[in-house]
C-alpha atoms as a PDB file:
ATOM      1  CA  UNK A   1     -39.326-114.543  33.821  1.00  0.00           C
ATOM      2  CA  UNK A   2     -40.777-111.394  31.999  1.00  0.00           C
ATOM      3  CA  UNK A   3     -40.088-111.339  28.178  1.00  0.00           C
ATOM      4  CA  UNK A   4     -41.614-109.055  25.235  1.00  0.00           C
ATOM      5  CA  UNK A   5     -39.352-109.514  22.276  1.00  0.00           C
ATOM      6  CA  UNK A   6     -40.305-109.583  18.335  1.00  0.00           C
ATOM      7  CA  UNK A   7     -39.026-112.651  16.862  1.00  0.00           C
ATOM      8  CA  UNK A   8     -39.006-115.527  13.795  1.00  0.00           C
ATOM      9  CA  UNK A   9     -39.460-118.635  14.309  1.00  0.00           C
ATOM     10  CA  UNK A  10     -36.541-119.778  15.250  1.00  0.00           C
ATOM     11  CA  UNK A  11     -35.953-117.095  17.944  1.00  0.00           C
ATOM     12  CA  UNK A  12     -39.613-118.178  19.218  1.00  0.00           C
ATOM     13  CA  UNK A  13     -37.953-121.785  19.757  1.00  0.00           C
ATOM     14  CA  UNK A  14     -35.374-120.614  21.611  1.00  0.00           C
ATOM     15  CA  UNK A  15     -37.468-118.577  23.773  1.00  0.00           C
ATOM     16  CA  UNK A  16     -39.178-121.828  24.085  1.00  0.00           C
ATOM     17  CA  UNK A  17     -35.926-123.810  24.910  1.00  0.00           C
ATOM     18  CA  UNK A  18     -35.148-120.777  27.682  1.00  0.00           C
ATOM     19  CA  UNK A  19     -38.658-121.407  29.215  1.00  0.00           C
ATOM     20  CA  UNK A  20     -38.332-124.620  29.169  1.00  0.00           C
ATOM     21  CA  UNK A  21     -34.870-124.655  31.077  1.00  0.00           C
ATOM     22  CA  UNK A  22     -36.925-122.500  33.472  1.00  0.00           C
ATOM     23  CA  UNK A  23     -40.014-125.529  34.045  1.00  0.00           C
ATOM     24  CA  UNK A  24     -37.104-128.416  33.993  1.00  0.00           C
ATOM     25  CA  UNK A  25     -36.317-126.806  37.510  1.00  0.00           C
ATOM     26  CA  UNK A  26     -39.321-126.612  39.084  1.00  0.00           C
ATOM     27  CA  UNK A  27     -41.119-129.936  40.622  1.00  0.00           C
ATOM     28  CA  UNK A  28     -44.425-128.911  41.290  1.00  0.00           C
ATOM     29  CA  UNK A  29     -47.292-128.429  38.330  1.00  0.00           C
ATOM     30  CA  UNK A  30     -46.505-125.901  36.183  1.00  0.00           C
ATOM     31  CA  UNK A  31     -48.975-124.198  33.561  1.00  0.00           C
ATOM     32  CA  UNK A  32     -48.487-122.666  30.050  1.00  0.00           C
ATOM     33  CA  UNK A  33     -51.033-120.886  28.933  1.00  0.00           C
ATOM     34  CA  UNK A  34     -50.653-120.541  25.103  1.00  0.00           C
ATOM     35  CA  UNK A  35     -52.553-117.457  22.998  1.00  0.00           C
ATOM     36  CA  UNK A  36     -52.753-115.485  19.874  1.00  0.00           C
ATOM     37  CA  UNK A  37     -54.890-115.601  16.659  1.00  0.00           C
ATOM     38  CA  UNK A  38     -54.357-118.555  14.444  1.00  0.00           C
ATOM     39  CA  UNK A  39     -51.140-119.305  12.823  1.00  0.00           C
ATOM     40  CA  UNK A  40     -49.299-116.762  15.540  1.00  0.00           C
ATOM     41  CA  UNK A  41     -47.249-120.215  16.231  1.00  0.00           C
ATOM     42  CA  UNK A  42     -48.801-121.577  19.714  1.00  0.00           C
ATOM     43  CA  UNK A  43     -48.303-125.271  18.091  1.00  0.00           C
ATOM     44  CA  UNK A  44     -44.716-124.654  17.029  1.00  0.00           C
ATOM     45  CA  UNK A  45     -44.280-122.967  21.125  1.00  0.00           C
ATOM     46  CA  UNK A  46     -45.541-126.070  22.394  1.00  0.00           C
ATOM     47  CA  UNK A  47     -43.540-128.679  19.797  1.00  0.00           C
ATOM     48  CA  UNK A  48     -40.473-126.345  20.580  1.00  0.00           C
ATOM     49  CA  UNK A  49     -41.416-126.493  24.669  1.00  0.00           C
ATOM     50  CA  UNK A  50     -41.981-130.146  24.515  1.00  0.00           C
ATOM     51  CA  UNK A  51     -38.821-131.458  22.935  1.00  0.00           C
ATOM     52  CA  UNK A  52     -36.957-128.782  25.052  1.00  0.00           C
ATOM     53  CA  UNK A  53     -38.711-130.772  28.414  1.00  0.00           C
ATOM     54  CA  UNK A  54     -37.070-134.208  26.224  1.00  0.00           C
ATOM     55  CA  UNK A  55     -40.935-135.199  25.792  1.00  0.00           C
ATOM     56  CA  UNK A  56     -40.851-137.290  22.361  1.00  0.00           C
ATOM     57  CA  UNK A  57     -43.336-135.368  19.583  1.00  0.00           C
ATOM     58  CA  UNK A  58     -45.466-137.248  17.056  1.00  0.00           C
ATOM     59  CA  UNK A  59     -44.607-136.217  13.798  1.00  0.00           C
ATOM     60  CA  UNK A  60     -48.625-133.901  13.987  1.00  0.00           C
ATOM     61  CA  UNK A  61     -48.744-130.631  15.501  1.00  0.00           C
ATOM     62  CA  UNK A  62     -51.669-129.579  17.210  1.00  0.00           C
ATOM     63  CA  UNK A  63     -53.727-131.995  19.212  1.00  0.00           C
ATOM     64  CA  UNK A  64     -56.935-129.935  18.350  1.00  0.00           C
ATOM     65  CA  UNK A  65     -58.734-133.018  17.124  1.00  0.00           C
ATOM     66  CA  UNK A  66     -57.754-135.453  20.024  1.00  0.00           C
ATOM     67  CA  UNK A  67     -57.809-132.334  22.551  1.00  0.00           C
ATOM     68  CA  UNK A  68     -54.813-133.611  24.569  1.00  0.00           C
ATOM     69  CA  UNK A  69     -51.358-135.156  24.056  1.00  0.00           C
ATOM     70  CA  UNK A  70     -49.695-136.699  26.818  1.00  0.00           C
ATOM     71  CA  UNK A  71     -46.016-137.105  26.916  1.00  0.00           C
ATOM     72  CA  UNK A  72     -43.809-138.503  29.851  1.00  0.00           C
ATOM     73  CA  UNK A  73     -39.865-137.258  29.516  1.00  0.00           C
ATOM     74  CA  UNK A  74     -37.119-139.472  30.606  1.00  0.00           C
ATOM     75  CA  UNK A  75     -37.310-138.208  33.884  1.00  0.00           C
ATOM     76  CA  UNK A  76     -40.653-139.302  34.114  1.00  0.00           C
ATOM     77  CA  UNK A  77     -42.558-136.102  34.595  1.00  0.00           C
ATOM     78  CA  UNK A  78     -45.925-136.154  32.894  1.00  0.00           C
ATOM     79  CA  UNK A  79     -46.185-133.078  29.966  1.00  0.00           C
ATOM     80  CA  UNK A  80     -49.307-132.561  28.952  1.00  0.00           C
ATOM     81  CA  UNK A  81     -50.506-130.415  25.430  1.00  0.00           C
ATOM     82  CA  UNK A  82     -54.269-129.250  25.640  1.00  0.00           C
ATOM     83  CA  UNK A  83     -55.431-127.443  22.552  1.00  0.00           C
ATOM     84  CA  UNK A  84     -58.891-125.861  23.147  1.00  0.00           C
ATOM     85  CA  UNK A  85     -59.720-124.485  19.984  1.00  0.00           C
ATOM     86  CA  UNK A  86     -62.522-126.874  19.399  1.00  0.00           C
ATOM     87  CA  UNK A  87     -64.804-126.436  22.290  1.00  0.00           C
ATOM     88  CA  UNK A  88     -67.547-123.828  22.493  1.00  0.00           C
ATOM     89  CA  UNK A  89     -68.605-123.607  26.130  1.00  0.00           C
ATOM     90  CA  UNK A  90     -67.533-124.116  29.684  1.00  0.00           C
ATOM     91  CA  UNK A  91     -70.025-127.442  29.587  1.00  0.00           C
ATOM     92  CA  UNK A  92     -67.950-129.415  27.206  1.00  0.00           C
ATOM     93  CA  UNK A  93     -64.204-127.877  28.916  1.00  0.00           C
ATOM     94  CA  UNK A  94     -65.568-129.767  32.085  1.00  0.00           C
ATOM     95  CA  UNK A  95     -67.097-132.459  30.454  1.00  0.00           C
ATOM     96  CA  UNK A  96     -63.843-133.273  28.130  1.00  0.00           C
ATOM     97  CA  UNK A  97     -62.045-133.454  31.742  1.00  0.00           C
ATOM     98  CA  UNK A  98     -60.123-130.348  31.311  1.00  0.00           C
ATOM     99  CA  UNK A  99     -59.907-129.250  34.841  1.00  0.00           C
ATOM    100  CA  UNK A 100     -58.624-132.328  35.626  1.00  0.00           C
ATOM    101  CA  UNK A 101     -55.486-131.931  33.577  1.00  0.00           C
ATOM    102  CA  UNK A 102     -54.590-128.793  35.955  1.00  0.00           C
ATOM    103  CA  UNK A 103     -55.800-129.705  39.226  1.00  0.00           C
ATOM    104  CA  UNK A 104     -55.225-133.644  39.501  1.00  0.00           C
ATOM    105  CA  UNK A 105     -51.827-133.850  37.863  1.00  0.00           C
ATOM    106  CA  UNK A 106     -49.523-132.992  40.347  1.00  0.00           C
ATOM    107  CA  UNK A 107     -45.927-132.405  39.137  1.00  0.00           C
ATOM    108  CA  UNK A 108     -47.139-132.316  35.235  1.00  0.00           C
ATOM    109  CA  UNK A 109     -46.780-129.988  33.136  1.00  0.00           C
ATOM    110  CA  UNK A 110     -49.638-128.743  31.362  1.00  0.00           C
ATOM    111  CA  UNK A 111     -49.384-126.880  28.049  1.00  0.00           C
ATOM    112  CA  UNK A 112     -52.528-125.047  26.925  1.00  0.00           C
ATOM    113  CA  UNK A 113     -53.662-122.998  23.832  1.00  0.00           C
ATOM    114  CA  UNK A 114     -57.200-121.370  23.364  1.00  0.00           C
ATOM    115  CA  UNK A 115     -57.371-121.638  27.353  1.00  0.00           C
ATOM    116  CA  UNK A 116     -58.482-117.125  27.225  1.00  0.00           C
ATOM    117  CA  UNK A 117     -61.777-118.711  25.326  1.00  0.00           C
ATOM    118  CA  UNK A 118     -63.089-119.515  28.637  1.00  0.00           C
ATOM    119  CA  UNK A 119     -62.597-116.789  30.870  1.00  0.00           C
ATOM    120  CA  UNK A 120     -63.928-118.735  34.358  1.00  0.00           C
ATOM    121  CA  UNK A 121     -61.283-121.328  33.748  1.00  0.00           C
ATOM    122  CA  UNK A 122     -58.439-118.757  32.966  1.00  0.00           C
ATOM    123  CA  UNK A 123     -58.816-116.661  36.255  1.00  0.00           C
ATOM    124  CA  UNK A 124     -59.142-119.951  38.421  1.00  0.00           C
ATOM    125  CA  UNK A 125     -55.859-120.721  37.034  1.00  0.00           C
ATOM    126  CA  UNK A 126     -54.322-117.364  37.273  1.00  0.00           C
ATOM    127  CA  UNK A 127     -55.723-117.262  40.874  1.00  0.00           C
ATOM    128  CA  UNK A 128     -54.526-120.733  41.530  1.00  0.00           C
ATOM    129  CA  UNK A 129     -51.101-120.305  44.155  1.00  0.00           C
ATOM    130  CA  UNK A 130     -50.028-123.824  43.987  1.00  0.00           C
ATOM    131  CA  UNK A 131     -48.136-123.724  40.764  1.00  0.00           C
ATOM    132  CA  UNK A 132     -46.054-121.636  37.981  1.00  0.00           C
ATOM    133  CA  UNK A 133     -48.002-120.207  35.746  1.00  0.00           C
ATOM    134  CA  UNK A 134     -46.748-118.595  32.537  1.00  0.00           C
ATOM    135  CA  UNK A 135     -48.948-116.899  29.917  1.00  0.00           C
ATOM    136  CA  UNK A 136     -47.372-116.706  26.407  1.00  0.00           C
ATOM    137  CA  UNK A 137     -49.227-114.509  24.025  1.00  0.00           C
ATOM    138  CA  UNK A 138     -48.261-114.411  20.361  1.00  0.00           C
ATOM    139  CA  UNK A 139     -49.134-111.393  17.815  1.00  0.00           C
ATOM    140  CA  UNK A 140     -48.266-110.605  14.310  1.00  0.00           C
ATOM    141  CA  UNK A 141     -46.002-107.920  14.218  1.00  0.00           C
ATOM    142  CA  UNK A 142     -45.557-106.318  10.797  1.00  0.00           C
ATOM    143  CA  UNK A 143     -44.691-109.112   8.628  1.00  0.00           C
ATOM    144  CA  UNK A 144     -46.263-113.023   9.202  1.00  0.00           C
ATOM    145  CA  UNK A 145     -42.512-113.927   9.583  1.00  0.00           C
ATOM    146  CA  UNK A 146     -42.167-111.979  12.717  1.00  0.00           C
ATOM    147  CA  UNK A 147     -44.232-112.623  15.775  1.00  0.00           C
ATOM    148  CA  UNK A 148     -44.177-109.758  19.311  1.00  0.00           C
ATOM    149  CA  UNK A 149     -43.757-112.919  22.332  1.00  0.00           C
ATOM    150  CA  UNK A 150     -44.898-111.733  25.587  1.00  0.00           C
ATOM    151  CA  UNK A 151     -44.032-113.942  28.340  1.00  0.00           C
ATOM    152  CA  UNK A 152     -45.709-113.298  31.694  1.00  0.00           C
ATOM    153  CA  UNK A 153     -44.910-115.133  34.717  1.00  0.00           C
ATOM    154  CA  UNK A 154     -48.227-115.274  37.162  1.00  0.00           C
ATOM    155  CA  UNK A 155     -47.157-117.196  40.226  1.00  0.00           C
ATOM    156  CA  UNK A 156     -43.850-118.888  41.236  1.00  0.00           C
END
């Protein structure tokens, strides 16, 4: 799946709900990697990917304060939201237990934003041949109404 469209918000949900289709037929772990500036909409991706995957939402957005959200669907596959944002260093990624939500959660699927702020951890996933990987980067386009969605697939 290769996308690049410019789209509202409620285009960017469906987008969501297609990627989402996409994950619900894979069984092994598969990885989101959300990015774009602040307020580009990686919190309303994930909300829109998570109910699409049937995971039920808290009524917040963002787990930047609690750094991770874990959800299990009724089909009992394990959706995890990561939101970065917060941490300065690859010290306190490995010491929060990131890597751990990738690499010992088999079958989950992992939903991360700010993961580009550490670039070690970003190109061990990307190198990573054991999963789907999608990177979704968000940009204002010309008005704050309209994002450009780029959708990358990086293994499959």
């Amino acid at each position: 799946m290769k996308v690049e469209k410019n789209c509202d918000e409620s285009q960017l949900v469906a987008l969501m709900q297609e990627l989402a289709r996409e994950l619900s037929h894979r069984s092994g772990s598969c990885w989101i990697l959300l990015e774009g500036p602040l307020g580009a909409g990686k919190s309303t991706a994930a909300r829109a990917l998570i109910q699409a995957l049937d995971g039920a939402l808290p009524p917040e957005g963002s787990p930047t304060f609690a750094l991770a959200h874990e959800y299990v669907n009724r089909a009992g596959r394990e959706i995890i939201h990561l939101d970065l944002y917060r941490l300065d260093s690859l010290q306190e990624v490995e010491a929060a237990g990131v890597p751990a939500y990738f690499w010992e959660r088999p079958g989950a699927i992992v939903i991360s934003e700010w993961t580009s702020k550490f670039p070690a951890l970003e190109e061990s996933l990307t190198q990573e041949a054991s999963c789907s990987l999608w990177r979704v980067d968000l940009q204002f386009k010309d008005s704050s109404q309209t994002r450009q969605v780029r959708i990358q697939a990086f293994c499959s």
